[in-house]
C-alpha atoms as a PDB file:
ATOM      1  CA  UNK A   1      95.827  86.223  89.256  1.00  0.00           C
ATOM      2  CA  UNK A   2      96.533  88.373  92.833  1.00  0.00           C
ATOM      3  CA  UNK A   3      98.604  85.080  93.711  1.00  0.00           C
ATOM      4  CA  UNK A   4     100.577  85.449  90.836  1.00  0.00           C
ATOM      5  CA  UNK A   5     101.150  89.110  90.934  1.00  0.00           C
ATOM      6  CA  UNK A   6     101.786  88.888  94.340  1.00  0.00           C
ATOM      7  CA  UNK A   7     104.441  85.997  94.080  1.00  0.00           C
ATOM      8  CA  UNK A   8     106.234  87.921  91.474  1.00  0.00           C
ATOM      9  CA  UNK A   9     106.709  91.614  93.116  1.00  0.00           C
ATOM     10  CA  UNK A  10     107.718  89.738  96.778  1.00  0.00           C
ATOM     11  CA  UNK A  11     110.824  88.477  94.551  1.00  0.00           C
ATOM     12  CA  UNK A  12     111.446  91.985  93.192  1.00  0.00           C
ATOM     13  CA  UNK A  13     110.832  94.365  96.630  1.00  0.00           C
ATOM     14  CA  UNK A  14     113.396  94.573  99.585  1.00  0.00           C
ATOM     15  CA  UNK A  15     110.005  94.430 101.797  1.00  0.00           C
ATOM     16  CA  UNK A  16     108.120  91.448 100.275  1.00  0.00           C
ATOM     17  CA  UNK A  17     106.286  91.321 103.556  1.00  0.00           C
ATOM     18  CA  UNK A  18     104.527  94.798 102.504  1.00  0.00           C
ATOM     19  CA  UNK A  19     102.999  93.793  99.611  1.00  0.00           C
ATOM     20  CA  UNK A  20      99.622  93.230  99.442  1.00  0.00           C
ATOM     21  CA  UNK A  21      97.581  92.945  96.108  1.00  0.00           C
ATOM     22  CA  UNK A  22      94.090  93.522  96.054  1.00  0.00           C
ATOM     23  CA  UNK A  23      91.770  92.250  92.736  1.00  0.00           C
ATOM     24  CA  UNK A  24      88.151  94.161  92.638  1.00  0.00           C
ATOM     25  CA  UNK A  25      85.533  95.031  90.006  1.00  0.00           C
ATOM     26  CA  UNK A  26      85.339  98.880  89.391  1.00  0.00           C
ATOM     27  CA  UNK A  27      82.596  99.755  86.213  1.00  0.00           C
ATOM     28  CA  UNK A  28      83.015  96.654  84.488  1.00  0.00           C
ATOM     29  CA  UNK A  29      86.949  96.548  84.704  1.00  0.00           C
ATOM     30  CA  UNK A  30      88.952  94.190  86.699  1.00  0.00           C
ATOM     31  CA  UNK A  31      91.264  96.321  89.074  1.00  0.00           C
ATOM     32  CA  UNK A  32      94.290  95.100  90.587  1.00  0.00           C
ATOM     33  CA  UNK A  33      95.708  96.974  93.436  1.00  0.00           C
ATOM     34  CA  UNK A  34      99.452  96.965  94.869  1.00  0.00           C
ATOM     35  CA  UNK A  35     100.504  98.435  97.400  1.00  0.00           C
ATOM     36  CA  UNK A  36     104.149  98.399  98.415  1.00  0.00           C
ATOM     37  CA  UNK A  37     106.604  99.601 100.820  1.00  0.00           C
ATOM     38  CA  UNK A  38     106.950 103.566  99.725  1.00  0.00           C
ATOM     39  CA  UNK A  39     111.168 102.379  99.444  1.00  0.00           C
ATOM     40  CA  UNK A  40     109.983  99.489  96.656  1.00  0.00           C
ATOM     41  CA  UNK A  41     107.735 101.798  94.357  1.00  0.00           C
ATOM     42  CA  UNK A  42     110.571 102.613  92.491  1.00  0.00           C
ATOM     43  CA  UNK A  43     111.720  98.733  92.077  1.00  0.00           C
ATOM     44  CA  UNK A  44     108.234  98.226  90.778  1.00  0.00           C
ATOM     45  CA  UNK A  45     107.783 100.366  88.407  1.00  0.00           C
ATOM     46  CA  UNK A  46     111.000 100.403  86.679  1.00  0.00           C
ATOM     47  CA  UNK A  47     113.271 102.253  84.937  1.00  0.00           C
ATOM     48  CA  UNK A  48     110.593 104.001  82.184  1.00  0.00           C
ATOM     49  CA  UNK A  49     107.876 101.988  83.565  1.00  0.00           C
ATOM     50  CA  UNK A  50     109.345  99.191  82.618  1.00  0.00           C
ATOM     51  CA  UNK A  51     109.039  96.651  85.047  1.00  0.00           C
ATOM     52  CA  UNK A  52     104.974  97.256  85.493  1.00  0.00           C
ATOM     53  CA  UNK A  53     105.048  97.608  81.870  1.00  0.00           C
ATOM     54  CA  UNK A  54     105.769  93.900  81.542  1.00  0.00           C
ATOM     55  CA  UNK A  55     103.671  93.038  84.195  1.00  0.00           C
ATOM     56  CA  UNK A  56     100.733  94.831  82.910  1.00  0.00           C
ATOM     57  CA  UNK A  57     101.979  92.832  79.352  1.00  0.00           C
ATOM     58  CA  UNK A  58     101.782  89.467  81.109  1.00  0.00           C
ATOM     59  CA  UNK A  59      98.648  89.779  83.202  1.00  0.00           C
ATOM     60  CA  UNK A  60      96.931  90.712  79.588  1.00  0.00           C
ATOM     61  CA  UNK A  61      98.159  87.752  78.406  1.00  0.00           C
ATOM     62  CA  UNK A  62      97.155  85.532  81.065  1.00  0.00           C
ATOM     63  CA  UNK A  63      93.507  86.651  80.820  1.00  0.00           C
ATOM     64  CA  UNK A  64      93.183  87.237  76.759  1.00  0.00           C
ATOM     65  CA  UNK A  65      91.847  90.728  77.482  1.00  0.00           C
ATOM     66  CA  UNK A  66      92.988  93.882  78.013  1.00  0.00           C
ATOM     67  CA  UNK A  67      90.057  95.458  79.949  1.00  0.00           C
ATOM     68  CA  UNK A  68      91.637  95.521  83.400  1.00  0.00           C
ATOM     69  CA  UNK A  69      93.552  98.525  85.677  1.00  0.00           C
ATOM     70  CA  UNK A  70      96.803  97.451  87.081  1.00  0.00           C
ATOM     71  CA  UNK A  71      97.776 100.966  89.846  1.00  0.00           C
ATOM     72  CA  UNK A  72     100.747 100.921  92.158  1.00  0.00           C
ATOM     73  CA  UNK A  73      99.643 102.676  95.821  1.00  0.00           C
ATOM     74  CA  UNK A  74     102.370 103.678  98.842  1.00  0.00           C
END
C-alpha cells in the first residue's frame, strides 16, 4: 500500500522527490504517514479535502476495512 500511495501523490506534487510515505501500527490501527513539500500540501489535500478524501476512499477499498489513519505532515 505505501508504494501505491506513494506512486500516486509523486504524479500530483510539483516536488515528487519530497514525498515520503511512511505505513506503521499505532493501537491496533494501520497509520499511513505523508509527508510533502510544505508548497504541495495544498495539492494534496484538495479543494474541500477532496483529493485525500478519495484517497482515503480508495486505500479503504483496497484493504476491505476502514480501521486505518491516513495524516498529511509538512
Amino acid at each position: 500500500m505505501k508504494h501505491l500511495v506513494e506512486y500516486i501523490l509523486k504524479g500530483i506534487v510539483k516536488h515528487p522527490e519530497d514525498v515520503v510515505v511512511v505505513e506503521f501500527d499505532e493501537d491496533g490501527k494501520k497509520v499511513v504517514e505523508i509527508v510533502v513539500n510544505e508548497e504541495d500540501v495544498g495539492q494534496v489535500i484538495g479543494k474541500d479535502g477532496r483529493t485525500i478524501k478519495s484517497l482515503k476512499i480508495l486505500l479503504t477499498a483496497l484493504l476491505d476495512n476502514e480501521n486505518f489513519i491516513l495524516r498529511v505532515i509538512r
